[in-house]
PDB file of N, CA and C in Angstrom:
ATOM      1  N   UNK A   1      50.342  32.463  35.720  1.00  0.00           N
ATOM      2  CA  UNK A   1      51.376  33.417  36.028  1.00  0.00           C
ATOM      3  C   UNK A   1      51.250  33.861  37.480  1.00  0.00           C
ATOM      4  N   UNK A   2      52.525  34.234  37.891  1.00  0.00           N
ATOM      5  CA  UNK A   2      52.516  34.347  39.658  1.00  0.00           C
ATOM      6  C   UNK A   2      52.716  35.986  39.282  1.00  0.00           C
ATOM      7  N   UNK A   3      51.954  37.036  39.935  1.00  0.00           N
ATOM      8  CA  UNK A   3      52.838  38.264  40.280  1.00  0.00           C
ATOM      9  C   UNK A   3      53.241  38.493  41.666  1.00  0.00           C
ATOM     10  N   UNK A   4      54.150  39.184  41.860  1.00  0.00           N
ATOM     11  CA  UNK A   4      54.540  39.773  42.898  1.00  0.00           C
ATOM     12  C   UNK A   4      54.509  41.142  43.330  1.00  0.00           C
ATOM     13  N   UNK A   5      54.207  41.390  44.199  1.00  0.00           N
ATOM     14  CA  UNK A   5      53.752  43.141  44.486  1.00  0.00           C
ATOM     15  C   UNK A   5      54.262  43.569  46.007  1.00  0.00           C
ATOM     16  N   UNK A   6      55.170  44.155  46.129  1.00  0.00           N
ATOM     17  CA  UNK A   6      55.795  44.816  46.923  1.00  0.00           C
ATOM     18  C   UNK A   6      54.802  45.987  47.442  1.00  0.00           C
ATOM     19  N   UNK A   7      54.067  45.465  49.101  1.00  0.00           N
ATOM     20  CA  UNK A   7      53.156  46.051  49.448  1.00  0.00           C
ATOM     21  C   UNK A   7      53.582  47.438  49.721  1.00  0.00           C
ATOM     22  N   UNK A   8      55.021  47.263  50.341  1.00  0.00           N
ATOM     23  CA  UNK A   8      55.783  48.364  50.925  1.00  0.00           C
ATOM     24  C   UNK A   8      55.729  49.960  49.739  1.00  0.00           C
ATOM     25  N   UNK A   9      55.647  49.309  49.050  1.00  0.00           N
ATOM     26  CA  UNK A   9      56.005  50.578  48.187  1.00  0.00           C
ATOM     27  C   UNK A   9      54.416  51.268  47.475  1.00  0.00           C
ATOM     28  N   UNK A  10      53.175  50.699  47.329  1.00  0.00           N
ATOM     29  CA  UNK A  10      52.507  50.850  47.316  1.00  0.00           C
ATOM     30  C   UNK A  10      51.606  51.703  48.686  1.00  0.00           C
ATOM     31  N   UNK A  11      51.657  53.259  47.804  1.00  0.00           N
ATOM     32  CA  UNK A  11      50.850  54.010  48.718  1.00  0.00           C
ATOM     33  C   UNK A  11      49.219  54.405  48.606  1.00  0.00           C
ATOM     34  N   UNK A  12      49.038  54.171  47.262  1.00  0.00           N
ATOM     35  CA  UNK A  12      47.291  54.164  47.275  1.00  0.00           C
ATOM     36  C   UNK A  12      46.796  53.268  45.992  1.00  0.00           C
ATOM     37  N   UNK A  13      45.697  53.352  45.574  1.00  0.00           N
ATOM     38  CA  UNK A  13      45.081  52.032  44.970  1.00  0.00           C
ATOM     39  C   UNK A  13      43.943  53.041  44.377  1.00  0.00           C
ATOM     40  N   UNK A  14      43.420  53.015  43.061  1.00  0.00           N
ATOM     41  CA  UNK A  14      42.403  53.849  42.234  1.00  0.00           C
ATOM     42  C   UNK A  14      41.617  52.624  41.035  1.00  0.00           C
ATOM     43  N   UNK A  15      40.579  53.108  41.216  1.00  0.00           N
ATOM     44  CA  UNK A  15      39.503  51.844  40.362  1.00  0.00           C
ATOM     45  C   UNK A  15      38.594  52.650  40.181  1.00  0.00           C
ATOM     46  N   UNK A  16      38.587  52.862  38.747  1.00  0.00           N
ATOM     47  CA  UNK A  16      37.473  52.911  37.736  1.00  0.00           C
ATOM     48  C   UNK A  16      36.463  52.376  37.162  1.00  0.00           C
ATOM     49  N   UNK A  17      35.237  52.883  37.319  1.00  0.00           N
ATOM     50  CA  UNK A  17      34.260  52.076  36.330  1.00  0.00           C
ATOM     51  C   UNK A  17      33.338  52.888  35.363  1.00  0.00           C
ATOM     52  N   UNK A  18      33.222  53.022  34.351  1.00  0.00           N
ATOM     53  CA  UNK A  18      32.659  53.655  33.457  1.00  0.00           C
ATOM     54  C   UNK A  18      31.249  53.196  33.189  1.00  0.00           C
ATOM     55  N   UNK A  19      30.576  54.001  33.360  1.00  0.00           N
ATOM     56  CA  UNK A  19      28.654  53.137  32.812  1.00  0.00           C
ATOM     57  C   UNK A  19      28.226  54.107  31.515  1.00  0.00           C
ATOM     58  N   UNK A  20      27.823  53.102  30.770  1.00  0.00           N
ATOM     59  CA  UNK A  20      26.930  53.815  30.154  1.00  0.00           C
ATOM     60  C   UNK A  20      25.918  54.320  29.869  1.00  0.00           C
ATOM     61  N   UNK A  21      26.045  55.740  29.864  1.00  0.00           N
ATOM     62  CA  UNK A  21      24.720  56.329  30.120  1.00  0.00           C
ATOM     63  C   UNK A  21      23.852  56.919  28.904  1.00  0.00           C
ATOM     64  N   UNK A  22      23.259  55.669  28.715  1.00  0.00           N
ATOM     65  CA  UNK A  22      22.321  56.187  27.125  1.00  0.00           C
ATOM     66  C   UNK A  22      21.061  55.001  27.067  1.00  0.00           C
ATOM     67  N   UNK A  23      19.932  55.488  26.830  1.00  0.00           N
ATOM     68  CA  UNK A  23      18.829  54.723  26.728  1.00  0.00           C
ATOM     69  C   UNK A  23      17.555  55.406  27.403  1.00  0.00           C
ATOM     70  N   UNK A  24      16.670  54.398  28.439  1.00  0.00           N
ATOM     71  CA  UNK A  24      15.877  55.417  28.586  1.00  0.00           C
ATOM     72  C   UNK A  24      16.013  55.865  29.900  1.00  0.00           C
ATOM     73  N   UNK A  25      16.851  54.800  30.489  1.00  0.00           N
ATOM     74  CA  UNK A  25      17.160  54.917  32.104  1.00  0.00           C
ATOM     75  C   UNK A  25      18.817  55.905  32.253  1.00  0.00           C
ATOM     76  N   UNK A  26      18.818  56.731  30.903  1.00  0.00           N
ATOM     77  CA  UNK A  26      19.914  57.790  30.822  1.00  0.00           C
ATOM     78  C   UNK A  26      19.965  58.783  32.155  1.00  0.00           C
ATOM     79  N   UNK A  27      20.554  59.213  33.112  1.00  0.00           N
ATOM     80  CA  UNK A  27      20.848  60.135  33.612  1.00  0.00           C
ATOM     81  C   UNK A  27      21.364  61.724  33.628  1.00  0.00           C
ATOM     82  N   UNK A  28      20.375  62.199  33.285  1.00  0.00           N
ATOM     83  CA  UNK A  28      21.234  63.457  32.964  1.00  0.00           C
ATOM     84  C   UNK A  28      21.920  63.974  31.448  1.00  0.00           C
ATOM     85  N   UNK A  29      21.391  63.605  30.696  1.00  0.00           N
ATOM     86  CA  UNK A  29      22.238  63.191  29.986  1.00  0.00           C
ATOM     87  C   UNK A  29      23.315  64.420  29.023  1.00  0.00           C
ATOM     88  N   UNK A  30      22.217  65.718  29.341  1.00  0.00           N
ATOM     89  CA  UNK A  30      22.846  67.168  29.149  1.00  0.00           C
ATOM     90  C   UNK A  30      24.083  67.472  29.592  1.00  0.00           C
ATOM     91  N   UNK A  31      24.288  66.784  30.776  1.00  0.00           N
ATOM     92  CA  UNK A  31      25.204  67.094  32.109  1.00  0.00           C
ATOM     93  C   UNK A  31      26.344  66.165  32.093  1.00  0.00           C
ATOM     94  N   UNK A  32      25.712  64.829  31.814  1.00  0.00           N
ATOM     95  CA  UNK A  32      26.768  63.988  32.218  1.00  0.00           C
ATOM     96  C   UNK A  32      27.094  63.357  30.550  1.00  0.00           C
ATOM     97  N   UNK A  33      26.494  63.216  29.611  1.00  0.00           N
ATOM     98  CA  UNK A  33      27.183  62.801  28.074  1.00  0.00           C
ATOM     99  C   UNK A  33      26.771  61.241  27.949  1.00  0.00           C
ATOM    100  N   UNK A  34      27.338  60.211  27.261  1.00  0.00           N
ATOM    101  CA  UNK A  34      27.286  59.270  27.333  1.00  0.00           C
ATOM    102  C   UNK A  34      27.802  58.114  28.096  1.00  0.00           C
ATOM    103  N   UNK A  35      28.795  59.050  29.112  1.00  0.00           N
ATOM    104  CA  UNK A  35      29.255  58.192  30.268  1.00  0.00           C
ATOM    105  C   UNK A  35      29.375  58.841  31.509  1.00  0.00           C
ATOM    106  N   UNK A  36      29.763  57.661  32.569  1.00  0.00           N
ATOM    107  CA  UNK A  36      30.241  58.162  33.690  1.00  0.00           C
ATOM    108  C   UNK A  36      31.124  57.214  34.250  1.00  0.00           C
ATOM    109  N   UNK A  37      31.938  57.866  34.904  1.00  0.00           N
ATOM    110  CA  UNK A  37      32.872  57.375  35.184  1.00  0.00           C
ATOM    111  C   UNK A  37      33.131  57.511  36.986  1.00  0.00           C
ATOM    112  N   UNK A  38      32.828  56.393  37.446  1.00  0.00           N
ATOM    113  CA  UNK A  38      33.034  56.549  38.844  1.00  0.00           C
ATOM    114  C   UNK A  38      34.542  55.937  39.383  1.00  0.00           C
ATOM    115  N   UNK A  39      35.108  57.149  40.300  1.00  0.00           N
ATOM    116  CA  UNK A  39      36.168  56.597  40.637  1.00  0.00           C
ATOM    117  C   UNK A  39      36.336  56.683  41.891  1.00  0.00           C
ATOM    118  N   UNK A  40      37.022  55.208  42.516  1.00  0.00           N
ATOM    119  CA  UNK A  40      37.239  55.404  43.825  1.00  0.00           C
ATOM    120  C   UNK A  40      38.785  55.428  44.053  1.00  0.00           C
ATOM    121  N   UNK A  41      39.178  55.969  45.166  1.00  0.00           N
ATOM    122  CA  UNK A  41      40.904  56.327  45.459  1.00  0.00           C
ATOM    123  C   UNK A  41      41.149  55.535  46.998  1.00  0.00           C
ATOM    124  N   UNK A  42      41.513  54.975  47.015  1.00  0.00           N
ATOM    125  CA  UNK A  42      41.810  54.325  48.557  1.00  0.00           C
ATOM    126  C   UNK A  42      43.514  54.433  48.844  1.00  0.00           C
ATOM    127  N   UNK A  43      43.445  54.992  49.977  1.00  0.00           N
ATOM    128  CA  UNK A  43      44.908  55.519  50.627  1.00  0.00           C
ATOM    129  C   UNK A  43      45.345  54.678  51.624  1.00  0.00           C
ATOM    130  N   UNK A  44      46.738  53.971  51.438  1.00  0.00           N
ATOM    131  CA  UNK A  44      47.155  52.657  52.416  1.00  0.00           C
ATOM    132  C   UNK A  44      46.743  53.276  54.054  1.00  0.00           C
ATOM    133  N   UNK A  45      46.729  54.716  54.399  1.00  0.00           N
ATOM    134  CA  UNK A  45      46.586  54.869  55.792  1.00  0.00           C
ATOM    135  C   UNK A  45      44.775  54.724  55.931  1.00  0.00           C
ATOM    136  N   UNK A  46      43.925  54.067  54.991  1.00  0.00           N
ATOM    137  CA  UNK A  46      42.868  53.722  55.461  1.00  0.00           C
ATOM    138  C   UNK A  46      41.461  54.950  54.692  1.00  0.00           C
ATOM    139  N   UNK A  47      41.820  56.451  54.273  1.00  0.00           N
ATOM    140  CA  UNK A  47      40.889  56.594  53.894  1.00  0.00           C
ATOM    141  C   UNK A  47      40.612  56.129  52.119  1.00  0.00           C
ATOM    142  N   UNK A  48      39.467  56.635  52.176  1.00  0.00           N
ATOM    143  CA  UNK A  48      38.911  56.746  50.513  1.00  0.00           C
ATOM    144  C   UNK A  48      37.721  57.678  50.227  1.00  0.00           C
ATOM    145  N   UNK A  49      38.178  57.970  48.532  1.00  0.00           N
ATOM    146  CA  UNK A  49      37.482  59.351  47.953  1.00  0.00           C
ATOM    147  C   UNK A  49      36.871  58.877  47.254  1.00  0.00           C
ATOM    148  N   UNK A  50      35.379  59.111  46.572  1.00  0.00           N
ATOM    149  CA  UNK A  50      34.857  58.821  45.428  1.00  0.00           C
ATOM    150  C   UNK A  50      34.870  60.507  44.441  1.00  0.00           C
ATOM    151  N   UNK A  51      35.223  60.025  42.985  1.00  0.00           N
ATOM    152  CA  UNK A  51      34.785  61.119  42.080  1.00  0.00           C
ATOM    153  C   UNK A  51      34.079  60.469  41.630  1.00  0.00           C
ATOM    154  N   UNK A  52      33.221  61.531  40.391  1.00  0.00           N
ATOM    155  CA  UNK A  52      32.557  61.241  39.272  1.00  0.00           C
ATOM    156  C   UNK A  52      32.596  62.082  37.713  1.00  0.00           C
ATOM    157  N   UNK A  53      32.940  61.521  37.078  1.00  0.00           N
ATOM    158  CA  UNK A  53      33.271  62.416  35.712  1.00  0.00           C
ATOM    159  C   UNK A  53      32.603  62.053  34.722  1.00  0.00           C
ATOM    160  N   UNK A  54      32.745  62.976  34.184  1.00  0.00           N
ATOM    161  CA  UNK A  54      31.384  62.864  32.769  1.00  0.00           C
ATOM    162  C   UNK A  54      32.170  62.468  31.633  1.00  0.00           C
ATOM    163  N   UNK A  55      31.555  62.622  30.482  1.00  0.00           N
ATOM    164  CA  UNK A  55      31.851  61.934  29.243  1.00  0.00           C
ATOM    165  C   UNK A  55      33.442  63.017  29.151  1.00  0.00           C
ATOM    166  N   UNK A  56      32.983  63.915  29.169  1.00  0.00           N
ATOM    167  CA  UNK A  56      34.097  64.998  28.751  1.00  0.00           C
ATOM    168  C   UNK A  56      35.265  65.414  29.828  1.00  0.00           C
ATOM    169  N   UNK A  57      35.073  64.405  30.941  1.00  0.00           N
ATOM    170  CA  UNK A  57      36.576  64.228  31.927  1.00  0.00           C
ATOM    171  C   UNK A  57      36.053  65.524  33.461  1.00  0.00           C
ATOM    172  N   UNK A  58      35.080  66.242  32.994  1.00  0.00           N
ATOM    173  CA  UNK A  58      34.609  67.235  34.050  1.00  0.00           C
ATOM    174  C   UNK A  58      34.196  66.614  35.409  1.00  0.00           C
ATOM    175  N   UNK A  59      34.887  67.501  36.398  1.00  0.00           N
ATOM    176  CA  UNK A  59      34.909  66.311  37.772  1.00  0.00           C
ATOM    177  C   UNK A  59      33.634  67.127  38.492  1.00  0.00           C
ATOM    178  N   UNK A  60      32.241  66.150  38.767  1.00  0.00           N
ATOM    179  CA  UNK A  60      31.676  66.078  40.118  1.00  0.00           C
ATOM    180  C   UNK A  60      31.479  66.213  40.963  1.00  0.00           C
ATOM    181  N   UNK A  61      31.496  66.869  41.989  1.00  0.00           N
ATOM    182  CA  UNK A  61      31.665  67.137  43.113  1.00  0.00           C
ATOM    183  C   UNK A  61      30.109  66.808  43.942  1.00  0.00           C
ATOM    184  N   UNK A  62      29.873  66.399  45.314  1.00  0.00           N
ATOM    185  CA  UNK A  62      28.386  66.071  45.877  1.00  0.00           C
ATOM    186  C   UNK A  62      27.538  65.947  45.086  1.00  0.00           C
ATOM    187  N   UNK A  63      27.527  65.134  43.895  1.00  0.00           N
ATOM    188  CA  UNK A  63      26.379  64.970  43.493  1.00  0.00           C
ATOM    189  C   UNK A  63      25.709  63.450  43.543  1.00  0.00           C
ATOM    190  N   UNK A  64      24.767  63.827  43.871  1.00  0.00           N
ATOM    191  CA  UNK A  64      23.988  62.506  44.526  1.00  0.00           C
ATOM    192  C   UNK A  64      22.765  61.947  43.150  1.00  0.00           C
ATOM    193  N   UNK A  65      22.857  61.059  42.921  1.00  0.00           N
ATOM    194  CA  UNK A  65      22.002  59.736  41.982  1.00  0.00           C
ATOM    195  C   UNK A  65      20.792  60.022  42.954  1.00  0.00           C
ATOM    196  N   UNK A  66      19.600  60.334  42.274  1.00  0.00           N
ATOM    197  CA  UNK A  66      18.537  59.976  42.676  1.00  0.00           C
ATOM    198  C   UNK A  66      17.556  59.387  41.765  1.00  0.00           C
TER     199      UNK A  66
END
């Protein structure tokens, strides 16, 4: 199948990835539930945002994986 995508009209671009967070290499797991969900937002004029949300949709803000 061929698609076609009209760049013009396209103003930003969002990609999700969900991990699962359960075992022993769990993160947080009080905080963050059985998932996480990292999302990135990229804007045609060039920038991009990362979130991060927990099992229960609660958004992230500076928090850093160590």
């Amino acid at each position: 199948m061929n698609y076609f995508f009209n760049l013009n009209l396209i103003s930003n671009a969002e990609i999700s990835v969900v991990l699962c967070n359960q075992g022993l290499e769990a993160i947080d797991i009080e905080r963050f539930g059985r998932s996480i969900t990292i999302i990135r937002r990229i804007i045609i004029k060039g920038s991009s945002r990362y979130f991060i949300k927990n099992e229960y949709g609660s958004l992230f803000k500076n928090f850093i994986f160590l």
